[in-house]
Protein backbone atom coordinates (compact mmCIF):
# COMPACT_ATOMS: atom_id res chain seq x y z
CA UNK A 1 0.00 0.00 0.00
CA UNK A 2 2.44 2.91 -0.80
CA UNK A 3 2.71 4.32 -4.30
CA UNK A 4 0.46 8.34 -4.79
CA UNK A 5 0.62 10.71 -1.47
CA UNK A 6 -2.79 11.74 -1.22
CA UNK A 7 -5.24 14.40 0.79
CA UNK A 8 -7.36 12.51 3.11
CA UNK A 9 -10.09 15.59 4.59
CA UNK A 10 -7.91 17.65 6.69
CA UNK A 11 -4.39 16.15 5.40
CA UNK A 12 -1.51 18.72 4.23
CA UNK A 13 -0.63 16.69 0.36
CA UNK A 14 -2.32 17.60 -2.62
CA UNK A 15 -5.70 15.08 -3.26
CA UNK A 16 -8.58 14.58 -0.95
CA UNK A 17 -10.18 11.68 -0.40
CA UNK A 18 -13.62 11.23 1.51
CA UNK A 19 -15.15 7.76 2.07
CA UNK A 20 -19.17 8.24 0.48
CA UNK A 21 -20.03 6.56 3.76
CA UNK A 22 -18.46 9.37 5.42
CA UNK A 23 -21.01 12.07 3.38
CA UNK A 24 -23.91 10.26 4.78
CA UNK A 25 -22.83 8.69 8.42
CA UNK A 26 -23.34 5.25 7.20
CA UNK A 27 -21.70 1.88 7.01
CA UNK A 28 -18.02 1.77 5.30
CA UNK A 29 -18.52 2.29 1.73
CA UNK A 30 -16.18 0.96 -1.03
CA UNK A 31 -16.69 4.30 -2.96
CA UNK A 32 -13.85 7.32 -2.41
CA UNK A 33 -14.45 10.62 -3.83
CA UNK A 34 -11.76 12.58 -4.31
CA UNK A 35 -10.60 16.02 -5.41
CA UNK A 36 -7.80 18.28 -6.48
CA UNK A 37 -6.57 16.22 -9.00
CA UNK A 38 -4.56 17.80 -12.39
CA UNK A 39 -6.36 18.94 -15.08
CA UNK A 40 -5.29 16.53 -17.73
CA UNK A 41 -4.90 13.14 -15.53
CA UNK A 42 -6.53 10.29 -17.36
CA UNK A 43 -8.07 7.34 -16.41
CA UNK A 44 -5.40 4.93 -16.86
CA UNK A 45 -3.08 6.88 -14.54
CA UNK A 46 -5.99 7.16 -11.95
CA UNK A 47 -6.52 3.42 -12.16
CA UNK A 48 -2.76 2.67 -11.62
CA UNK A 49 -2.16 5.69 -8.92
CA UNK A 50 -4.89 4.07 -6.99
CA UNK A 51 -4.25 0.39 -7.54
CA UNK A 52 -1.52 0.46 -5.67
CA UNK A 53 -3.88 0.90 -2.48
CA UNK A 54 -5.68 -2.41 -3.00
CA UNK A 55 -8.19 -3.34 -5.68
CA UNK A 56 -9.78 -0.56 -7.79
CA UNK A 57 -13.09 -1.67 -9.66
CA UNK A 58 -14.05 1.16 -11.53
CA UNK A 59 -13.00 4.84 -11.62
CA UNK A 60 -14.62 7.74 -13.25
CA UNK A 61 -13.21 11.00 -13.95
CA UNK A 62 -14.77 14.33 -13.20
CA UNK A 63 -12.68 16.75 -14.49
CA UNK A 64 -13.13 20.91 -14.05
CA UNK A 65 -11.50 23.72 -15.28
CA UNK A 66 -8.86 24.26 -12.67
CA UNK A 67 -8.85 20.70 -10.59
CA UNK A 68 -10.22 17.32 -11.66
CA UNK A 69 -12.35 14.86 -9.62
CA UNK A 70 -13.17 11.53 -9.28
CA UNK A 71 -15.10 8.43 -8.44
CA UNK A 72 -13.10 5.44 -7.38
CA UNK A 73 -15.03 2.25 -6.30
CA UNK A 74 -12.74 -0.98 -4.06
CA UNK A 75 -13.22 -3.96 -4.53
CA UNK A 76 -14.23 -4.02 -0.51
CA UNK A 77 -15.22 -1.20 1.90
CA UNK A 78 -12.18 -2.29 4.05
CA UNK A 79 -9.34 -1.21 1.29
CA UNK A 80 -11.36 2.19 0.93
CA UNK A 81 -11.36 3.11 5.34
CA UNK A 82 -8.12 1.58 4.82
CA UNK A 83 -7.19 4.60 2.34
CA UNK A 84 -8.74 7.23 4.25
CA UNK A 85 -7.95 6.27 7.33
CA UNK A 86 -4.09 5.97 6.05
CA UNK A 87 -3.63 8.81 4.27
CA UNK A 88 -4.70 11.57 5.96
CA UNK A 89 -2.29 14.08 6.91
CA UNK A 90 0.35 11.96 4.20
């Protein structure tokens, strides 16, 4: 689990990532939003960036006019806490 250094809510590196389940107080989700990405990243980059964190089902870029978003769905809820709980602050 090492590889991208990523924003987890609150963290000091350049991405955030937020759990869904953390958006709506629920069980663990295997969904992670997650922002201030660069403008120009593309999918296959996301994919591999974020592979190295465990398994990575499907990804979907949002991407803006300054910073680009996105969608990234585990393949369990655990390897998604895992990631925020991990990276924040890193």
């Amino acid at each position: 689990r090492s590889g991208a250094s990523s924003r987890v809510r609150g963290g000091q590196t350049s991405d955030r990532i937020a759990s869904m389940a953390d958006e709506q107080s629920g069980p663990p989700s295997d969904n992670l939003f997650v922002t201030d990405l660069p403008v120009g990243l593309l999918e296959d980059q996301l994919r591999e960036i974020f592979a190295s964190y465990g398994e990575v089902m499907q990804t979907k870029l949002l991407p803006g006019a300054n910073k680009t978003s996105a969608l990234i769905r585990y393949s369990s809820a655990e390897d998604a806490q895992w990631l925020v709980e991990n990276l924040n602050g890193n």
